[in-house]
C-alpha atoms as a PDB file:
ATOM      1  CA  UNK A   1     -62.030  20.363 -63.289  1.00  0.00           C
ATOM      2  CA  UNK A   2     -60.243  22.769 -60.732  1.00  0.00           C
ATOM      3  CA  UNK A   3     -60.184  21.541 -57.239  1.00  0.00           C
ATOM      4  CA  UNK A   4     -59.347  24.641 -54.499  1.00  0.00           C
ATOM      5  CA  UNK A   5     -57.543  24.065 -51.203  1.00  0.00           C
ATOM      6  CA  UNK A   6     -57.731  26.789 -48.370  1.00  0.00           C
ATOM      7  CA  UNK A   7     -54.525  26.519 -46.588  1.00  0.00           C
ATOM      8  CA  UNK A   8     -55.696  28.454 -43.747  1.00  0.00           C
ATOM      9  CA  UNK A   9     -57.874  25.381 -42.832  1.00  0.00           C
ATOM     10  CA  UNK A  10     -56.248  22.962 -44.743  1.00  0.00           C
ATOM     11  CA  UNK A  11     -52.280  23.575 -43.356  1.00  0.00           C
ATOM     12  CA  UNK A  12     -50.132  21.914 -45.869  1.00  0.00           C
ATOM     13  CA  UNK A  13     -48.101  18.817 -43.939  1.00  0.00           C
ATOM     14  CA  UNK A  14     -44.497  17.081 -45.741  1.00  0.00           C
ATOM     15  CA  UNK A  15     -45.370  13.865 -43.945  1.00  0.00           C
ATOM     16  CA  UNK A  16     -42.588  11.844 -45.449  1.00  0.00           C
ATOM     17  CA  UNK A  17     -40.270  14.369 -43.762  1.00  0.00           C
ATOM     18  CA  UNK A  18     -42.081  14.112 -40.710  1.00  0.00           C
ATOM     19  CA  UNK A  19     -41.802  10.152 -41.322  1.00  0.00           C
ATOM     20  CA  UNK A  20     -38.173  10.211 -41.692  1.00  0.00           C
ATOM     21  CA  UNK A  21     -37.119  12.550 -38.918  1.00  0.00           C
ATOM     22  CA  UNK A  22     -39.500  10.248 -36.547  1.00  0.00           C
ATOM     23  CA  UNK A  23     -38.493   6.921 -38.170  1.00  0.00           C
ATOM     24  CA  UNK A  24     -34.702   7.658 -37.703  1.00  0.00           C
ATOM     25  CA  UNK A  25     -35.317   8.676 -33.960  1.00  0.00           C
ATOM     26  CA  UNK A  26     -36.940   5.974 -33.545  1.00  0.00           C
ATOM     27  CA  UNK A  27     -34.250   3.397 -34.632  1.00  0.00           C
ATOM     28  CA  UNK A  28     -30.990   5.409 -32.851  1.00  0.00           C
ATOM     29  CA  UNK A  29     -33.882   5.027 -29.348  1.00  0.00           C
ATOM     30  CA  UNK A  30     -34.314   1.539 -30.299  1.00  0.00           C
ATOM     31  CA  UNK A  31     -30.643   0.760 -31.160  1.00  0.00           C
ATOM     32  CA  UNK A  32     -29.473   2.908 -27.774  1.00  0.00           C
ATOM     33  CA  UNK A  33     -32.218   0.372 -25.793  1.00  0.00           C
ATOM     34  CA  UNK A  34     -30.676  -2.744 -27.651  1.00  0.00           C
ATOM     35  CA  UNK A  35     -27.078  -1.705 -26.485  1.00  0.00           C
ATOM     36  CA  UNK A  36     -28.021  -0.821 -23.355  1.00  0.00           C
ATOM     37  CA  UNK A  37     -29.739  -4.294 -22.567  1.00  0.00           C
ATOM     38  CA  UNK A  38     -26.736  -6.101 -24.399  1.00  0.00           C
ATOM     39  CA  UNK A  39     -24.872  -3.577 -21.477  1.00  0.00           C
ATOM     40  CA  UNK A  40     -26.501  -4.708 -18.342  1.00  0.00           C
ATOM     41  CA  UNK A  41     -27.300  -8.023 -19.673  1.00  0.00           C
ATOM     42  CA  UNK A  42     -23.219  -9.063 -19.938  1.00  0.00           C
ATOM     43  CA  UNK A  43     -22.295  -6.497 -16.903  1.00  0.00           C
ATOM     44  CA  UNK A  44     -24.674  -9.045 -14.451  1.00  0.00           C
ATOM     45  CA  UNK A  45     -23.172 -12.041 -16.217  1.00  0.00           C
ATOM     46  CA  UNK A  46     -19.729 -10.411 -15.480  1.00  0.00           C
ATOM     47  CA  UNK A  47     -20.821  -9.877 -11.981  1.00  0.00           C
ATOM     48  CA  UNK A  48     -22.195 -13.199 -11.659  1.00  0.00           C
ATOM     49  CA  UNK A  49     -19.263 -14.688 -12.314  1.00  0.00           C
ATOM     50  CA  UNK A  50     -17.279 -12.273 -10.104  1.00  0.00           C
ATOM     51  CA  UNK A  51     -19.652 -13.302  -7.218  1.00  0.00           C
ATOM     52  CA  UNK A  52     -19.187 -17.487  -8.138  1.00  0.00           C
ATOM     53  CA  UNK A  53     -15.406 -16.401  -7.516  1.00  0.00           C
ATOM     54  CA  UNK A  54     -15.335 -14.135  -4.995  1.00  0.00           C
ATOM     55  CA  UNK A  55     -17.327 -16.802  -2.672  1.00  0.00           C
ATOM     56  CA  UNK A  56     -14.836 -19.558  -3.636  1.00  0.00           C
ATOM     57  CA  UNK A  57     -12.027 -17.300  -2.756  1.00  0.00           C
ATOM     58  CA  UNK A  58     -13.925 -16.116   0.661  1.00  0.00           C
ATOM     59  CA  UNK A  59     -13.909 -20.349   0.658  1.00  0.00           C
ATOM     60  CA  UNK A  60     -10.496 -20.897   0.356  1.00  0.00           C
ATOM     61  CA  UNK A  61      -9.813 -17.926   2.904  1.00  0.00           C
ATOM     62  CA  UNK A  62     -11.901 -19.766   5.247  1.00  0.00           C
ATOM     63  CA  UNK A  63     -10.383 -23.138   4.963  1.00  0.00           C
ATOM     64  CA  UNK A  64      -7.001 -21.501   5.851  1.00  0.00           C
ATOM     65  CA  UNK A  65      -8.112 -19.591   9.122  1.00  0.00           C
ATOM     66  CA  UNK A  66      -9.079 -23.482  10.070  1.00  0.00           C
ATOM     67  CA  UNK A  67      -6.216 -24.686   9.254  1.00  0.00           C
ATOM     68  CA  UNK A  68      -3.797 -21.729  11.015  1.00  0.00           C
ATOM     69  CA  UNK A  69      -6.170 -22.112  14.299  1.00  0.00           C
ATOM     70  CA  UNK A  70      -5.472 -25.523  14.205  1.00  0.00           C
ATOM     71  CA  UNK A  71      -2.116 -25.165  13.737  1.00  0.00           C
ATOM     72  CA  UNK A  72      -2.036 -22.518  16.511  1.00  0.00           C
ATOM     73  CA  UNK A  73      -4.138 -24.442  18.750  1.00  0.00           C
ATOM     74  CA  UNK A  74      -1.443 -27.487  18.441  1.00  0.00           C
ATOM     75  CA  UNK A  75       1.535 -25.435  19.362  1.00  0.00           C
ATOM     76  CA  UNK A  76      -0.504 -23.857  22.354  1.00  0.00           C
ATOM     77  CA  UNK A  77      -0.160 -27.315  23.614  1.00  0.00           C
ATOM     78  CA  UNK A  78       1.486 -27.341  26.787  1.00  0.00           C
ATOM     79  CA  UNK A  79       3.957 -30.486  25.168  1.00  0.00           C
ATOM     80  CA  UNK A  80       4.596 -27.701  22.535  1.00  0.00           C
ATOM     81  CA  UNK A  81       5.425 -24.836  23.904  1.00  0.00           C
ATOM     82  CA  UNK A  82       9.384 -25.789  24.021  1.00  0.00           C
ATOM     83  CA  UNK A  83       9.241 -26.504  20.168  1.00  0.00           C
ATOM     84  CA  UNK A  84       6.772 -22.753  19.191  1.00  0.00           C
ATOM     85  CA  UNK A  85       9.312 -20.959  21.449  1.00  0.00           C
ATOM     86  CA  UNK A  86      12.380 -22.228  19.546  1.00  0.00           C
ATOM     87  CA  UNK A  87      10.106 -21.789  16.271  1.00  0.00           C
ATOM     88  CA  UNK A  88       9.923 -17.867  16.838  1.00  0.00           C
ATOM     89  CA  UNK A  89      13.559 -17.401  18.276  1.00  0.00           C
ATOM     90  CA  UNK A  90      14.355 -18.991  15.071  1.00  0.00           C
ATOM     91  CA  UNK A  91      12.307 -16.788  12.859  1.00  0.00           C
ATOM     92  CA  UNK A  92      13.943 -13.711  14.486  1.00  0.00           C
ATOM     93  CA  UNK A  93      17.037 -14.725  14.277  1.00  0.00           C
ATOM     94  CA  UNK A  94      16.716 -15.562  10.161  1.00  0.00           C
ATOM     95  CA  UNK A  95      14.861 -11.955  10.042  1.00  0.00           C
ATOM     96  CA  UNK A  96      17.846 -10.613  11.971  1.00  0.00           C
ATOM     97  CA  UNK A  97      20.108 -12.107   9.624  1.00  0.00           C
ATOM     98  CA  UNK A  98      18.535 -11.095   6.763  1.00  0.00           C
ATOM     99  CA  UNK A  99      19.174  -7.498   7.813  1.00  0.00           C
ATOM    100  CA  UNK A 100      21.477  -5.701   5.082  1.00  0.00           C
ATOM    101  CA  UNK A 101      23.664  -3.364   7.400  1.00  0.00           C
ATOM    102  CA  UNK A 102      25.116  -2.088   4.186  1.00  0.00           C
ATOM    103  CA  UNK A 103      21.966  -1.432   2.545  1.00  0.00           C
ATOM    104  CA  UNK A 104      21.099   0.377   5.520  1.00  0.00           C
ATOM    105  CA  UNK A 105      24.229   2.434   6.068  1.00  0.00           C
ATOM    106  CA  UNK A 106      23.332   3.345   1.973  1.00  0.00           C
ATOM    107  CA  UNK A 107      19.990   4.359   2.591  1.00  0.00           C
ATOM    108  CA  UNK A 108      21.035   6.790   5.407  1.00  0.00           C
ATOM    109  CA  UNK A 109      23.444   8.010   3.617  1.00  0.00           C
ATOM    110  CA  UNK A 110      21.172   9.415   1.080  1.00  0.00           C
ATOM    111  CA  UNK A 111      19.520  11.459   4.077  1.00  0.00           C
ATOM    112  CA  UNK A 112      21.779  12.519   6.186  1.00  0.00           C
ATOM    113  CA  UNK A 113      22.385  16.101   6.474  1.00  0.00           C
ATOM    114  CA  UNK A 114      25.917  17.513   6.462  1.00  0.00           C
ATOM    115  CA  UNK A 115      27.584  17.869   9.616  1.00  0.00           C
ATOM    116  CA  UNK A 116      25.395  14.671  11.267  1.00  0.00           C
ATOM    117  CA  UNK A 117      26.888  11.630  11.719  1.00  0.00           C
ATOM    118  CA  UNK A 118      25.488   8.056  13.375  1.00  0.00           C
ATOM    119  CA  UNK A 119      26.755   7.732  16.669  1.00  0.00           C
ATOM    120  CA  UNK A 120      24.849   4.008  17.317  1.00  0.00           C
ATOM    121  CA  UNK A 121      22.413   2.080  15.006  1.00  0.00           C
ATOM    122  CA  UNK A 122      20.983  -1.304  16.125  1.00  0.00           C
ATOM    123  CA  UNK A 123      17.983  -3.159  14.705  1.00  0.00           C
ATOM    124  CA  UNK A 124      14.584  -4.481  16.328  1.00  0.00           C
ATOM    125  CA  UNK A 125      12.062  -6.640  14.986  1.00  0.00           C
ATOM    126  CA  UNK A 126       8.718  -5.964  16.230  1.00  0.00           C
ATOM    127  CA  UNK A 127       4.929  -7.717  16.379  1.00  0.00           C
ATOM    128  CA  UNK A 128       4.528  -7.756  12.348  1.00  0.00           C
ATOM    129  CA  UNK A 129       8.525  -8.860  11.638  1.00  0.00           C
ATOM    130  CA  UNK A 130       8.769  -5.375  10.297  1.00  0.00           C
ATOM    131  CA  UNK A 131      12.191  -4.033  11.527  1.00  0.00           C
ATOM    132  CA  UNK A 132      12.652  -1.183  13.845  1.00  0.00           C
ATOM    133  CA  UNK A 133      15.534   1.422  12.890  1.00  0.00           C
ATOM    134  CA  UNK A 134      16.909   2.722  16.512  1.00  0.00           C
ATOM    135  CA  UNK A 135      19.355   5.440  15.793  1.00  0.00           C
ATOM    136  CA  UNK A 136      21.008   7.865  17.890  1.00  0.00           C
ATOM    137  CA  UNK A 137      23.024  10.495  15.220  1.00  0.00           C
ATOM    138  CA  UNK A 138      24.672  13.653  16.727  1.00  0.00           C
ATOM    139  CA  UNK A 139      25.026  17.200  15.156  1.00  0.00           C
ATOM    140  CA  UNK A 140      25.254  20.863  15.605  1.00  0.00           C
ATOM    141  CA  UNK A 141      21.848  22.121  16.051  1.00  0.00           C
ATOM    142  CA  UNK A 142      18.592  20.784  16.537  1.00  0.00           C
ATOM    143  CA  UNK A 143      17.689  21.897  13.169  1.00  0.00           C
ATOM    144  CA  UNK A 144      19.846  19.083  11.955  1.00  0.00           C
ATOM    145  CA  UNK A 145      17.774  16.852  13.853  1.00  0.00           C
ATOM    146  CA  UNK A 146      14.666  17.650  12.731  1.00  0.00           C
ATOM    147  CA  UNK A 147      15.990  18.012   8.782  1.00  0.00           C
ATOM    148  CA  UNK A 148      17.077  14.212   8.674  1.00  0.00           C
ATOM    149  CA  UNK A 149      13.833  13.076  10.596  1.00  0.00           C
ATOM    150  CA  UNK A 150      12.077  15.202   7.424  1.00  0.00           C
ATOM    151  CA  UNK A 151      14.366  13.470   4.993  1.00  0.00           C
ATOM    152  CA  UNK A 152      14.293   9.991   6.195  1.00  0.00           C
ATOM    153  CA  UNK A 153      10.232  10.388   6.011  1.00  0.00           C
ATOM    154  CA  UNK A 154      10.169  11.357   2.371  1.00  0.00           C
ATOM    155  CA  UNK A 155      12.674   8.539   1.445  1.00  0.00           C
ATOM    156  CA  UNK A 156      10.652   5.353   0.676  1.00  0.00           C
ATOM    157  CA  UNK A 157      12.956   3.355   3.156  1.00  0.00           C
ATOM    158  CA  UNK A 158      12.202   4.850   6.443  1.00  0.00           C
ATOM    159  CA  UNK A 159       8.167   5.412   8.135  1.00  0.00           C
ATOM    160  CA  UNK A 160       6.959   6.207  11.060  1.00  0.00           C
ATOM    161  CA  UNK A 161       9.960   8.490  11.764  1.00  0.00           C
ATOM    162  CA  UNK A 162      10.495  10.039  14.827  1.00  0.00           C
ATOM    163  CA  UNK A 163      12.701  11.850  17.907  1.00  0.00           C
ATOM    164  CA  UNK A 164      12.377  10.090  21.016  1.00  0.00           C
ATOM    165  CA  UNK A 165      14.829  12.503  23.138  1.00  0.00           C
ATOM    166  CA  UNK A 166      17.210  15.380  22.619  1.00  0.00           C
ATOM    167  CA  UNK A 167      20.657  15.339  24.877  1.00  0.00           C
ATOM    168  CA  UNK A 168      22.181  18.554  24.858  1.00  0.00           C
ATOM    169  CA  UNK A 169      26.422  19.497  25.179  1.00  0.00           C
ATOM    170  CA  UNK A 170      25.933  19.321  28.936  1.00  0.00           C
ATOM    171  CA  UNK A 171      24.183  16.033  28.944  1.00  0.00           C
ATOM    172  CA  UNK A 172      26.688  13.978  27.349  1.00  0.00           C
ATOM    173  CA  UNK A 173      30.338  13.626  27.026  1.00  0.00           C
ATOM    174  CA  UNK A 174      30.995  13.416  22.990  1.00  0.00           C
ATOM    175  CA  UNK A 175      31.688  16.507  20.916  1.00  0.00           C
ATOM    176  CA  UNK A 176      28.818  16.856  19.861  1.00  0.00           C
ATOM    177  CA  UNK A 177      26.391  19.666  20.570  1.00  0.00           C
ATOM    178  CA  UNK A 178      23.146  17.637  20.815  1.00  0.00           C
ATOM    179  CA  UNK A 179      22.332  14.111  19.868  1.00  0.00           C
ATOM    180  CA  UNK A 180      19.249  13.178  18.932  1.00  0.00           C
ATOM    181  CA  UNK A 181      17.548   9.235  19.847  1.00  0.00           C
ATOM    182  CA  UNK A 182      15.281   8.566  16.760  1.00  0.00           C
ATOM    183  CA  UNK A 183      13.285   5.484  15.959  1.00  0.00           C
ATOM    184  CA  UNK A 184      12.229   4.340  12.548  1.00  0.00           C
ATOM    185  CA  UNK A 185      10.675   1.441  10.320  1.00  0.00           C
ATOM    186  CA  UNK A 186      12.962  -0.093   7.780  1.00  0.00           C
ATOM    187  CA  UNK A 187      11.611  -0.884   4.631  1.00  0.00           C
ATOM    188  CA  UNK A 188      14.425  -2.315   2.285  1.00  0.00           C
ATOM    189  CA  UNK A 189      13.841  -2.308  -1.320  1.00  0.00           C
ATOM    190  CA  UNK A 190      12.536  -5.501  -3.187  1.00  0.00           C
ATOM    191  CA  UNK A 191      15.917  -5.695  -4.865  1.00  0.00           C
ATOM    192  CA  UNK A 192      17.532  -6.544  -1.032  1.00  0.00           C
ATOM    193  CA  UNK A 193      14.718  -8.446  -0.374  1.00  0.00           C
ATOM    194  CA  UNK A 194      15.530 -10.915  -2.970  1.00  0.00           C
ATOM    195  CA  UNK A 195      19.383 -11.124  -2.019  1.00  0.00           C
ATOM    196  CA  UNK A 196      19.003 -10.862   1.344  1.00  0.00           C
ATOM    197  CA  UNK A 197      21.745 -13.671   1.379  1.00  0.00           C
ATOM    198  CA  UNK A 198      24.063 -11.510   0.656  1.00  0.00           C
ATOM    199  CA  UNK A 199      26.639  -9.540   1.570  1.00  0.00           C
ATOM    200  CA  UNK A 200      26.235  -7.591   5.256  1.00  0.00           C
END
């Protein structure tokens, strides 16, 4: 017996190949999904766990601003006053004496231009116990000047650089052309930090 088959009604289909191409998409969706779950699944235990410790840290922060205003609020007493004043004229002098004038007279060296020199240096410590360079360097131009402020602001041991006045030949008695008052944070390095005890 002969059986016929019109292919122009009857389209002829591979469905195994049709089968595999789906069945294969199928499992890479289905294995994408799976790692994708496992993904957000561990990612809100992480930040579970980064919220259980974030709250005990905000916890801990909190129990030490208690303790600090208490602490502050006992040496506001008036009975204290004598003892906090002697407390913070003790804490700048061991910042003062921590001060490296070597260290310092290094670090400018590295800056200076030629043909400037440091005509008075002294040291302030100000609100945050940071310490306050106050320079006054003389030179030949006020090029000079402006070439160390430049320097000393791309070192990493001098910020917040900057001229507070310019004195001119006829404005002061030296041999110098102009001298220049300039102000400056000191930041030493963590190496002087650690032997600040050392030689000055």
């Amino acid at each position: 017996m002969r059986i016929e088959i019109n292919l122009a009604t009857h389209p002829y289909e591979d469905a195994g190949r049709f089968w595999t191409y789906w069945g294969s998409g199928l499992a890479l969706l289905g294995l994408t999904t799976a790692l994708l779950v496992y993904l957000a699944v561990t990612g809100f235990l992480r930040a579970g766990q980064d919220r259980t410790q974030i709250s005990r840290l905000e916890s801990k922060i909190a129990e030490y601003d208690r303790e600090k205003s208490k602490a502050e609020a006992l040496l506001n007493r008036p009975e204290n006053r004598a003892m906090r004043d002697q407390s913070h004229f003790l804490n700048n002098l061991f910042q003062r004496k921590a001060f490296s004038w070597t260290r310092v007279f290094e670090d400018l060296e590295r800056v200076m231009p030629a043909h400037v020199h440091v005509v008075s240096i002294h040291p302030d410590v100000v609100a945050d116990n940071s310490v306050a360079i106050k320079l006054v360097v003389g030179g030949d131009t006020r090029e000079q000047g402006l070439d160390l402020v430049r320097k000393m602001e791309g070192s990493n041991r001098f910020k917040q650089t900057r001229i507070d006045e310019v004195k001119f030949a006829e404005q002061q008695a030296s041999g110098d052309r102009v001298q220049f008052d300039i102000t400056a944070l000191y930041v030493p390095s963590a190496e002087a930090a650690q032997s600040s005890g050392g030689a000055h």
